[in-house]
Protein backbone atom coordinates (compact mmCIF):
# COMPACT_ATOMS: atom_id res chain seq x y z
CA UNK A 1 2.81 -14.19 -3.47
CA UNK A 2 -0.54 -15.19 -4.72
CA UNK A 3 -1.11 -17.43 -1.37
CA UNK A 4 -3.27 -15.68 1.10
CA UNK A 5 -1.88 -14.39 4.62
CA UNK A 6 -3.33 -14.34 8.16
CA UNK A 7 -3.76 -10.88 9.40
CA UNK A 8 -1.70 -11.79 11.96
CA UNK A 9 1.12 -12.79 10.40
CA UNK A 10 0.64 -10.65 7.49
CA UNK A 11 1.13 -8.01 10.20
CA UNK A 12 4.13 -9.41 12.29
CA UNK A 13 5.86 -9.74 8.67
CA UNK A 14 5.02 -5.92 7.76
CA UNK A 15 6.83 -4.76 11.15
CA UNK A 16 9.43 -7.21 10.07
CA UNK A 17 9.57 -5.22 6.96
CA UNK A 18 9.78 -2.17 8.44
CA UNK A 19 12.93 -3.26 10.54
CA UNK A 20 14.85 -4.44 8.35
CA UNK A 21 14.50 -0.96 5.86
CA UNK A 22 16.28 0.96 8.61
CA UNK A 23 19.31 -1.24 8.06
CA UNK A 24 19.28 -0.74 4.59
CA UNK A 25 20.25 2.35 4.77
CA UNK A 26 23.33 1.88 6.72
CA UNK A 27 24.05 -0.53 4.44
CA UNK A 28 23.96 -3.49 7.10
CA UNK A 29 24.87 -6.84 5.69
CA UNK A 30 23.57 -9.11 8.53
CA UNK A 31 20.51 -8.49 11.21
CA UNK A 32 19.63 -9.94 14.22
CA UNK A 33 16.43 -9.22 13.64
CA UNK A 34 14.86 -10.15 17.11
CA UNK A 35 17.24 -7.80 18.64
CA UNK A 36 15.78 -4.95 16.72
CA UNK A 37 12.30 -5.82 17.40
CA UNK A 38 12.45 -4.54 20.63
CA UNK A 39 11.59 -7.60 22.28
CA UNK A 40 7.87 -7.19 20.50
CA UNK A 41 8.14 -11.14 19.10
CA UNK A 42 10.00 -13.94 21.01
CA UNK A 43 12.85 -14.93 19.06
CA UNK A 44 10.74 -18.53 18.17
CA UNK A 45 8.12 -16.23 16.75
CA UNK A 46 9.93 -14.71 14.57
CA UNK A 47 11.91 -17.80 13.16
CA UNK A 48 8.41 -19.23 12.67
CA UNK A 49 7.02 -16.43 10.36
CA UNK A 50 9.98 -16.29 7.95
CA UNK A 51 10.64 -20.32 8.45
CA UNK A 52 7.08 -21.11 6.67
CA UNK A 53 8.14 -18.88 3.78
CA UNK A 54 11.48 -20.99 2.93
CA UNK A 55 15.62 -20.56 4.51
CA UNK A 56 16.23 -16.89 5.20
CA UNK A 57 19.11 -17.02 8.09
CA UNK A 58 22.48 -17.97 9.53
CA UNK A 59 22.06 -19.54 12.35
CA UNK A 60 24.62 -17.00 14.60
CA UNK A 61 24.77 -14.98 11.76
CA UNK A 62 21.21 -13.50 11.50
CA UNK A 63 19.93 -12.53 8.43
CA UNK A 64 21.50 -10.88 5.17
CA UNK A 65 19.47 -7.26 5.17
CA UNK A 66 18.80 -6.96 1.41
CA UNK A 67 17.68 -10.96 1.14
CA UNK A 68 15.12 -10.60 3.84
CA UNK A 69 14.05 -7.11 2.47
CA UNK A 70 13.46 -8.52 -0.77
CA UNK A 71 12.01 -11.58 0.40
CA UNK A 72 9.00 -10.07 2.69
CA UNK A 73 8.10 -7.44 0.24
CA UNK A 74 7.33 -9.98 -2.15
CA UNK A 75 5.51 -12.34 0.58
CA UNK A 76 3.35 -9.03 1.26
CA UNK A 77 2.88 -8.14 -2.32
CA UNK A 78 4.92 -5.08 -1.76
CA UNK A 79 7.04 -5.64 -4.95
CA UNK A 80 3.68 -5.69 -7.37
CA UNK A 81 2.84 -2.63 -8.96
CA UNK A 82 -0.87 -1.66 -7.86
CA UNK A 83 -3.19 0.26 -9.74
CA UNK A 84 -5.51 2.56 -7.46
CA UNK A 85 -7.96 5.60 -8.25
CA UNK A 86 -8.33 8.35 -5.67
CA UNK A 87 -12.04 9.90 -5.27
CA UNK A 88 -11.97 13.12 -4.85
CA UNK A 89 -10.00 16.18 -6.95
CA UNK A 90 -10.13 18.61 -3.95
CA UNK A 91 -6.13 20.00 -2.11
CA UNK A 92 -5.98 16.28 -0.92
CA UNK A 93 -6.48 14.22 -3.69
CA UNK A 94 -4.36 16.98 -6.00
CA UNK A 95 -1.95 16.59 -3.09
CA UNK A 96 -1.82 12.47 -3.12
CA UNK A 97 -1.59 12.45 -6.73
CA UNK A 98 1.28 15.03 -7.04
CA UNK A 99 3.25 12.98 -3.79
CA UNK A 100 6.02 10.87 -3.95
CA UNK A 101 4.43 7.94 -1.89
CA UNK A 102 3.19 6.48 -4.95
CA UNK A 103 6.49 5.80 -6.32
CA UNK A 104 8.04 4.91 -2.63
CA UNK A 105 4.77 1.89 -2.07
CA UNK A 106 4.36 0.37 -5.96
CA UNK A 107 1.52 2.18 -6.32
CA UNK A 108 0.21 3.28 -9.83
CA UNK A 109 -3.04 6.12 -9.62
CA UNK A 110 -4.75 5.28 -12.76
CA UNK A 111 -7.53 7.25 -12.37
CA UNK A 112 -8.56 10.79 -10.17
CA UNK A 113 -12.30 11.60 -10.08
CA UNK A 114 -14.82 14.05 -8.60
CA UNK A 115 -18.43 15.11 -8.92
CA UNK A 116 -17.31 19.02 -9.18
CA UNK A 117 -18.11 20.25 -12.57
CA UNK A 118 -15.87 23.05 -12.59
CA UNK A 119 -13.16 20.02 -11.46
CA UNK A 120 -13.81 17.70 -14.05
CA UNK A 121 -11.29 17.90 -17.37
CA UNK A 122 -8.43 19.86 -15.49
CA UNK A 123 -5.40 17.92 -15.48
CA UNK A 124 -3.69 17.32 -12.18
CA UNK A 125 0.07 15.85 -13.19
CA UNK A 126 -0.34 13.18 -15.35
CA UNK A 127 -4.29 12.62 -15.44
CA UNK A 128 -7.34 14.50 -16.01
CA UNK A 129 -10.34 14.61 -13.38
CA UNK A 130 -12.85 12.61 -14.71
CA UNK A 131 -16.72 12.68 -12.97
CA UNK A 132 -17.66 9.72 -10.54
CA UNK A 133 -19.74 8.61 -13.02
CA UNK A 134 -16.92 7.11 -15.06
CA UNK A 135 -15.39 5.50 -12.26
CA UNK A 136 -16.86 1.73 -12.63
CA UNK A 137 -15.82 1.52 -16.23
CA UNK A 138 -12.41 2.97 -15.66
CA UNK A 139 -11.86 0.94 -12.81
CA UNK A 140 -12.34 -2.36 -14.89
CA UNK A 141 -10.54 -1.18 -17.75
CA UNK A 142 -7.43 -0.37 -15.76
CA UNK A 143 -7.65 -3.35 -13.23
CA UNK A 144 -7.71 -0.84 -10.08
CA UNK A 145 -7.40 -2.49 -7.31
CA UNK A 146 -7.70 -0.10 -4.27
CA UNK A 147 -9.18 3.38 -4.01
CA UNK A 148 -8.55 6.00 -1.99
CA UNK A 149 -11.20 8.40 -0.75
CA UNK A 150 -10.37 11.79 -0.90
CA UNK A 151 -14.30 13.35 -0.45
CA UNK A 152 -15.59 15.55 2.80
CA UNK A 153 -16.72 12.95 5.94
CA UNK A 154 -20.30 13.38 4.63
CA UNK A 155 -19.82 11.90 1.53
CA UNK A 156 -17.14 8.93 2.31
CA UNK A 157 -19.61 6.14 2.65
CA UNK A 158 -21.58 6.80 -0.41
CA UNK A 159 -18.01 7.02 -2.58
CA UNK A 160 -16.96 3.89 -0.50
CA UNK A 161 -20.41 2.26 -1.78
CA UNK A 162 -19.29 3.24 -5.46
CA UNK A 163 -15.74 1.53 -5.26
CA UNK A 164 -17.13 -1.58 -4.20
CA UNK A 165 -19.81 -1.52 -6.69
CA UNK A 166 -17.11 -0.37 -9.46
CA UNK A 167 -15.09 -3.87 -8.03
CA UNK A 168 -12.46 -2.08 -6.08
CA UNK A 169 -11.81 -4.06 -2.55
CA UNK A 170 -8.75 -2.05 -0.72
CA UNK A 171 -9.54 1.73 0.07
CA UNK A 172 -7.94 3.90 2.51
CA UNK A 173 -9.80 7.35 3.10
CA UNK A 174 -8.35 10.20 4.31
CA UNK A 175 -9.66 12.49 6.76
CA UNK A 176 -11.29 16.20 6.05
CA UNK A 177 -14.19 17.88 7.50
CA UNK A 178 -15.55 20.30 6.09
């Protein structure tokens, strides 16, 4: 959904989201969805979230699983393919890029890069390191959107500073000391 979310509420629906997945599985037709919260959200708080996003329940009924799965990912933006580069070529970033998570999260890697020479050119599935220096012009010319930071501790705020710069305004890093 192109309208903007409170964090708040943005994360009360994401633990909504969560939830409801585990019924999926079970193939569950109907939830009771404050039952499975744990008592975490009063029951009124939870009919307010999904109220202000349109109908979603029965009253007595709860709500239809796949409906409300369908219907939060694309209130969080879960259901939009995002392209993202990862910084850094080393066992992590090789490791991210080879994973399945991608897939699992709508998430498209567009780009891997590093500031290793001996790094730079080898292909790692799909894509070929490229240096840090490319990354602003790669970064408009596929759209990225998020970044993840894949460097040594030391080095994580000055590749953090390059994302923003190259227009990139998610990132998630991951840890490794060196």
């Amino acid at each position: 959904m192109a309208e903007r979310l409170k964090m708040s509420v943005a994360t009360r629906l994401s633990r909504y989201l969560q939830v409801v997945s585990g019924p999926l599985k079970t193939a569950r037709e109907y939830l009771v969805l404050r039952d499975r919260l744990l008592h975490r959200r009063h029951a009124t708080q939870v009919r307010r979230d999904l109220s202000s996003f349109g109908k979603f329940g029965t009253r007595g009924s709860g709500y239809e699983t796949g409906l409300l799965y369908e219907r939060l990912r694309a209130i969080l933006g879960a259901d939009e393919r995002k392209s993202v580069v990862i910084v850094g070529a080393g066992r992590v970033g090789e490791a991210l890029l080879s994973s399945q998570l991608a897939d699992s999260q709508a998430i498209e890697v567009v780009g891997i890069f590093d500031n290793d020479t001996s790094k730079i050119g080898k292909r790692i599935g799909p894509l070929s390191v490229s240096s840090v220096r490319d990354l602003k012009q790669e970064v408009k010319r596929h759209s990225a959107r998020g970044g993840v930071i894949a460097v040594p501790t030391q080095a994580a705020q000055d590749v953090a500073d390059e994302l923003v710069e190259a227009g990139v305004r998610a990132s998630s890093t991951t840890p490794r000391h060196c």
